[in-house]
Protein backbone atom coordinates (compact mmCIF):
# COMPACT_ATOMS: atom_id res chain seq x y z
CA UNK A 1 -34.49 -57.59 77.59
CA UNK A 2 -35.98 -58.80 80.72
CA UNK A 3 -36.51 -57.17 84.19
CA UNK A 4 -35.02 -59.40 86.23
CA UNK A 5 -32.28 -62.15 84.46
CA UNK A 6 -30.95 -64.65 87.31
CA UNK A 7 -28.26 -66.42 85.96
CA UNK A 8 -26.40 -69.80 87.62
CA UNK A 9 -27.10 -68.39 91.65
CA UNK A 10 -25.44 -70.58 93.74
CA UNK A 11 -25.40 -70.96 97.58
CA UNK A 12 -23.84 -72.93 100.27
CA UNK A 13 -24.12 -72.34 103.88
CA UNK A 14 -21.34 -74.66 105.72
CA UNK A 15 -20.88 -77.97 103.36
CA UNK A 16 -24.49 -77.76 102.41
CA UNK A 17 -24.95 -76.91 99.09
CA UNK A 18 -28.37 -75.12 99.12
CA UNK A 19 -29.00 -73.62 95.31
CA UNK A 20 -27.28 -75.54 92.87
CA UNK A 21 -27.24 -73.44 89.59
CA UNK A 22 -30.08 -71.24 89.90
CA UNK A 23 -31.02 -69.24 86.37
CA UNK A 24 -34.71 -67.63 84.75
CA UNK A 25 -35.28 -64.55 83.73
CA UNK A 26 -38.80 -62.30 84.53
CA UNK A 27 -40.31 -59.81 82.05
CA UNK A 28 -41.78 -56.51 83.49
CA UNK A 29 -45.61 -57.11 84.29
CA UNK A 30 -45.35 -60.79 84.91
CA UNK A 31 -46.04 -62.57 88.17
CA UNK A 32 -43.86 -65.71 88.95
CA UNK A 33 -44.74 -68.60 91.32
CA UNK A 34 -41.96 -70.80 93.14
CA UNK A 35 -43.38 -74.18 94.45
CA UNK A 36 -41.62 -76.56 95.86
CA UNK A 37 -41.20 -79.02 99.34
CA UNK A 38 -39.84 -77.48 102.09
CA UNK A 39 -35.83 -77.54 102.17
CA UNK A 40 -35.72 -77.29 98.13
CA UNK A 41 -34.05 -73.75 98.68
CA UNK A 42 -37.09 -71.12 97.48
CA UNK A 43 -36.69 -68.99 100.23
CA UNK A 44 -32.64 -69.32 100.18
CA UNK A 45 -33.43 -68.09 96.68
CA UNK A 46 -35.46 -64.87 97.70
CA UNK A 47 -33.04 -63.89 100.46
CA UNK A 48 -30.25 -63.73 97.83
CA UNK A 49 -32.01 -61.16 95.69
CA UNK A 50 -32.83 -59.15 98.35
CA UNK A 51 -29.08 -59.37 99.82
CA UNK A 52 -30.04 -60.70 102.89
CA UNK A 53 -27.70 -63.59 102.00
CA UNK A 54 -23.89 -63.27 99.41
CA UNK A 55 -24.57 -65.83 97.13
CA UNK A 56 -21.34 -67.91 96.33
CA UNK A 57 -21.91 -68.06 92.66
CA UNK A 58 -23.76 -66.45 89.25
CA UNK A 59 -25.34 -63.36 88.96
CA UNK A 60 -28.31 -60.75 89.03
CA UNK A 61 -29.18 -57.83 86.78
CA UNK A 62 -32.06 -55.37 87.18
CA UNK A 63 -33.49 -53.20 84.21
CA UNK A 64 -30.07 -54.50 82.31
CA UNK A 65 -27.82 -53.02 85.46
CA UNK A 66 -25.54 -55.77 86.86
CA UNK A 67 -26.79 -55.72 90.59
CA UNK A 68 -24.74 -59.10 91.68
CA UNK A 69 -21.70 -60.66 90.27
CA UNK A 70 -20.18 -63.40 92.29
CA UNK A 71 -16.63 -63.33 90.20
CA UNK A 72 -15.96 -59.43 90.96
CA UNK A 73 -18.15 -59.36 94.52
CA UNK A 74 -16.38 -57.45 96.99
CA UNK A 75 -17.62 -55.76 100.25
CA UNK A 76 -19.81 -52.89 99.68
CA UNK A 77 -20.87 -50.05 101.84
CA UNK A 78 -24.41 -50.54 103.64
CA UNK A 79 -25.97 -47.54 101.64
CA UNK A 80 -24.37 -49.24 98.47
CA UNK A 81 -26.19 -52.38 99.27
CA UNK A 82 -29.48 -50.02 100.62
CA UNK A 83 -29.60 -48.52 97.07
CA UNK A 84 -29.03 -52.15 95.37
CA UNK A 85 -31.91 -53.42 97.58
CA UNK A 86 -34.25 -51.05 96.49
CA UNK A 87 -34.68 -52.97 93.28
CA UNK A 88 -36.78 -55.43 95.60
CA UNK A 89 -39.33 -55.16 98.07
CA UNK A 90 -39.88 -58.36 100.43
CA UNK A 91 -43.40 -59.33 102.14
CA UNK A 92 -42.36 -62.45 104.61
CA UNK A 93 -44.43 -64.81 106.13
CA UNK A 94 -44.27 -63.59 109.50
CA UNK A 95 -45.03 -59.84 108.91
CA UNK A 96 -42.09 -58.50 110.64
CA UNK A 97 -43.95 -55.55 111.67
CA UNK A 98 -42.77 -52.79 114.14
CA UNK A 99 -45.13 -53.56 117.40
CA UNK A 100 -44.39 -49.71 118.24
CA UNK A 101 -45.56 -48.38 115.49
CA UNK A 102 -48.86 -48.01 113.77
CA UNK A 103 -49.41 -49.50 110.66
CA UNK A 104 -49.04 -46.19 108.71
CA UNK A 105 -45.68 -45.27 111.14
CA UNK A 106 -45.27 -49.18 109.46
CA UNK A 107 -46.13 -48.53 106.01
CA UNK A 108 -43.96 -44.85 106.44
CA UNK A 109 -40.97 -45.51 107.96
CA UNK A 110 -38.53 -46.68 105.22
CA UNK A 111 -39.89 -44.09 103.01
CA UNK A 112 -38.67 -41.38 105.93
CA UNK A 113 -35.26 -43.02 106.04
CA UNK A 114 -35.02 -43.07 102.24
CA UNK A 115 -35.74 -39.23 101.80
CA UNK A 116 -33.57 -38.45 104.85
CA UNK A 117 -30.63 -40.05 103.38
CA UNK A 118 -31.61 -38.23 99.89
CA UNK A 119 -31.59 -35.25 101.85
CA UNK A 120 -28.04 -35.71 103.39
CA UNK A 121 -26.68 -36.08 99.92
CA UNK A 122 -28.50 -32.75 98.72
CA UNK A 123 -31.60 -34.08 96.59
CA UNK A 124 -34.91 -33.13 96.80
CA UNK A 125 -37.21 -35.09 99.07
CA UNK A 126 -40.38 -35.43 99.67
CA UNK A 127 -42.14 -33.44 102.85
CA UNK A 128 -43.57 -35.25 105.97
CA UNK A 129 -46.93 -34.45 104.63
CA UNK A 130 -46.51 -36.22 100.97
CA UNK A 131 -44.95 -39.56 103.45
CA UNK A 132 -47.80 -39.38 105.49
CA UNK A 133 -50.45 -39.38 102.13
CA UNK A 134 -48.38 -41.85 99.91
CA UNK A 135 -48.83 -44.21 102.91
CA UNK A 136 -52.39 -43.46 103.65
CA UNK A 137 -53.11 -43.80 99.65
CA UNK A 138 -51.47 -47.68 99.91
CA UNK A 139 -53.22 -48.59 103.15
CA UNK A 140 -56.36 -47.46 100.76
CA UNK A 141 -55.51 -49.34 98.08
CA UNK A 142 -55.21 -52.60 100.75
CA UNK A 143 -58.37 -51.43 102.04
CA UNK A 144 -57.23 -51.08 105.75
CA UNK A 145 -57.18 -46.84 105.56
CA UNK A 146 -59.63 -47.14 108.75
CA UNK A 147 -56.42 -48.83 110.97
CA UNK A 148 -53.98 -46.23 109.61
CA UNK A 149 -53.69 -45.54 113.65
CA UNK A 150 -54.01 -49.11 114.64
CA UNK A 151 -51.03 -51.20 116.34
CA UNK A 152 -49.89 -54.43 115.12
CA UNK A 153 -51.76 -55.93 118.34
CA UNK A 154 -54.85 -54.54 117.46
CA UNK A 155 -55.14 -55.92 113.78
CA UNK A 156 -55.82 -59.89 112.69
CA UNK A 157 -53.04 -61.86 110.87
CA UNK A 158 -54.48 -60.98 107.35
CA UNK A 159 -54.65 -57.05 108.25
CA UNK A 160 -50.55 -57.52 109.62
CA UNK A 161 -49.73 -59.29 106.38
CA UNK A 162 -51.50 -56.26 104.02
CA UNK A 163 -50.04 -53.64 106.20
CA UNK A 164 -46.64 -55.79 105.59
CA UNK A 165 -47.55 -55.56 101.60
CA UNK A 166 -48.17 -51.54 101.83
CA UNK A 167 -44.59 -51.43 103.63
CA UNK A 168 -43.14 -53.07 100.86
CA UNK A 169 -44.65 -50.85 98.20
CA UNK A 170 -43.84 -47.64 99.96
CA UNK A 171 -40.34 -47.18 98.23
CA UNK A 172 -41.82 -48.72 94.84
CA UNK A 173 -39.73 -51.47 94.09
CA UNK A 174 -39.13 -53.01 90.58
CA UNK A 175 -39.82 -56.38 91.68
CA UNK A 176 -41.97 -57.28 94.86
CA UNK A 177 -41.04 -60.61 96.43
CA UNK A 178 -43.56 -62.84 98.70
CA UNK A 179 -42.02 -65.39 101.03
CA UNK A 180 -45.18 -67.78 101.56
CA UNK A 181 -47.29 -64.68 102.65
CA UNK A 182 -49.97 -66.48 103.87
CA UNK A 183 -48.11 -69.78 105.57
CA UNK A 184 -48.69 -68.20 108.90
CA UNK A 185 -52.74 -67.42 108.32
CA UNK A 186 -55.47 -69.13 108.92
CA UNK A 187 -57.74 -69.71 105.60
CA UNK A 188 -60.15 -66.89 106.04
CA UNK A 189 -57.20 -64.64 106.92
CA UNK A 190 -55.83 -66.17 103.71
CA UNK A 191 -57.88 -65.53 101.85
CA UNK A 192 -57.94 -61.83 101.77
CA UNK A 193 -53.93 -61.50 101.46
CA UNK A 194 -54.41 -63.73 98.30
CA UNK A 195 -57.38 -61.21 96.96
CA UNK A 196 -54.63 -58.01 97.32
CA UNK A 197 -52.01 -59.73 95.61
CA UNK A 198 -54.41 -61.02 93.39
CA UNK A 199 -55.03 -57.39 92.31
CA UNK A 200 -51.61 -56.45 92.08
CA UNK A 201 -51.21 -58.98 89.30
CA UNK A 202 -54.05 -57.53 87.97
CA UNK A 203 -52.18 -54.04 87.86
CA UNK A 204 -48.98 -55.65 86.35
CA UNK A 205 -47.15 -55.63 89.39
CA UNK A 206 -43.88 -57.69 88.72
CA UNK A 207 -43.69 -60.11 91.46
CA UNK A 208 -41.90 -63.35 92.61
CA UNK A 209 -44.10 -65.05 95.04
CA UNK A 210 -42.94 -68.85 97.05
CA UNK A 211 -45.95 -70.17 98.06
CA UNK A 212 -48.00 -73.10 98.73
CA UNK A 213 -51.49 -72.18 97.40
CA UNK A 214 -51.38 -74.00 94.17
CA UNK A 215 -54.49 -73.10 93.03
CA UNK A 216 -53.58 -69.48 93.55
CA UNK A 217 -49.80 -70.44 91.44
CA UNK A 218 -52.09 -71.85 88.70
CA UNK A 219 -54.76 -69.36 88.48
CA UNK A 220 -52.99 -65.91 88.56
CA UNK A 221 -49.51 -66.31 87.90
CA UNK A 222 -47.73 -66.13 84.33
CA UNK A 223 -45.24 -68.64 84.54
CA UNK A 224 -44.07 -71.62 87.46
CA UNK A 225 -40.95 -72.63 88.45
CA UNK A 226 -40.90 -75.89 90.53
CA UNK A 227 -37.66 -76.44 92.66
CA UNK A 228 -36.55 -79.47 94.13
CA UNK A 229 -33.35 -79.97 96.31
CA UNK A 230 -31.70 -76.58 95.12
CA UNK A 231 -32.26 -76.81 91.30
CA UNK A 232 -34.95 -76.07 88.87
CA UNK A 233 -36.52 -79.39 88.01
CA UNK A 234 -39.60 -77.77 85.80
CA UNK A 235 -40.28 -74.30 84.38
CA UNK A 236 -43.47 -73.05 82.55
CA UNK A 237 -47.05 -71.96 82.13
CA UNK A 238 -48.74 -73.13 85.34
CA UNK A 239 -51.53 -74.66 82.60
CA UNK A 240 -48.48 -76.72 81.31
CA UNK A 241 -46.55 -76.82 85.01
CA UNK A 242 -50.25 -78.09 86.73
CA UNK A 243 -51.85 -79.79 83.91
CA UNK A 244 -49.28 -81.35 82.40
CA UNK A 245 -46.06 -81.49 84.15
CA UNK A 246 -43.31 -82.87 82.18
CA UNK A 247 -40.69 -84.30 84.68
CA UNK A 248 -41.61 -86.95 87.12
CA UNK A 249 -40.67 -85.19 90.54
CA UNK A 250 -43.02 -83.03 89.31
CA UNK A 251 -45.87 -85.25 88.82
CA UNK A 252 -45.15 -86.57 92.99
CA UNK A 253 -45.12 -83.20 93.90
CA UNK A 254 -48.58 -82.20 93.00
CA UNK A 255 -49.90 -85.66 93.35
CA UNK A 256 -49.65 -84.81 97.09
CA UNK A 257 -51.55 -81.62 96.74
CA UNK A 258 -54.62 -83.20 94.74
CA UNK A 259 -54.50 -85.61 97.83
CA UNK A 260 -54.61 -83.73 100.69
């Protein structure tokens, strides 16, 4: 059974149909790239497994627990969808940090909320002090434990957008999801968000990451999907998707990439 099995995710906002039919699946340990033109509906795609957006159609199971169903969807409470949520952890492009915080306050913060709630409903949580070292042990591991007491202000783009990955680690999702994590960098700055994420695929981190660094998509991801105007028009090993691309959209698509 896989991780993550998507099946038929559909989406419209207004009379704009923006996924059309959405389905893969995603084994444990893999790393999947979504390419694709702007407007074909990747990051549509993202928000609805995270439950930032209902989507109108199809469905979404976790570790073989039914997370989504659009045929028996009905309003849940906020700590219902919270605990749902927790499946996924999103990095976006802009690094939607807290300016008031520090980037370990950052990296923290959900974690605090998490354990207070498991508090309120009698569990065992963990104590300000093993917070405080699980976030200092992922700013390590992102090498950026020297601005543990830095603002947002006071770091580059790159250092935001690792701080941003920590964050997203802190409650140990099942899946971790990148929304073109380096769209807003410059290519230095890029270049050392790619090398962490790099190294989580090296750790069999399961991750979905939309992107536009197609080398990156070719190099260190296990399998492609290329989207084009809310469907999946190819599917694959990138050796297969990049090399040898077996639909014509396809074939345009990365034409313009070679080109520029």
């Amino acid at each position: 059974m896989a991780l993550l099995e998507v099946r038929d995710i559909r989406k419209k906002f207004g009379k704009t149909e923006v996924l059309k039919g959405i389905s893969f699946d995603l084994e444990q340990g893999q790393t999947l790239s979504i390419i694709g033109s702007s407007g074909s509906g990747k990051t549509t795609l993202l928000r609805c497994l995270n439950f930032l957006e209902i989507p109108d159609g199809g469905t979404v199971s976790v570790n073989g627990e039914m997370l989504f169903n659009a045929e028996t969807w009905q309003r849940m409470s906020d700590a219902e969808v919270r605990r749902r949520r927790l499946h996924f952890g999103l990095v976006f492009q802009s690094f939607n940090l807290f300016p008031q915080y520090t980037a370990l306050q950052n990296v923290t913060l959900a974690l605090e909320l998490h354990e207070k709630e498991r508090a309120r409903q009698g569990g065992a949580g963990l104590t300000a002090a093993q917070i405080s070292e699980r976030g200092m042990q992922l700013l390590t591991d992102i090498g950026l434990a020297d601005r543990a007491q830095n603002y947002p202000h006071q770091l580059s783009g790159g250092q935001c957008q690792r701080v941003a990955i920590a964050r997203a680690l802190a409650l140990e999702p099942d899946i971790l999801c990148f929304d073109e994590p380096t769209s807003a960098l410059d290519p230095e700055l890029t270049g050392e968000v790619l090398r962490v994420i790099r190294g989580l695929a090296e750790r069999n981190t399961t991750m979905i990451i939309v992107t536009h660094e197609m080398a990156f998509a070719r190099d260190v991801c296990d399998q492609v999907i290329f989207m084009d105007e809310g469907v999946i028009c190819e599917q694959g090993d990138p050796k297969q998707v990049f090399n040898a691309p077996k639909e014509e959209r396809t074939r345009q698509f990365l034409a313009r990439f070679r080109e520029a």
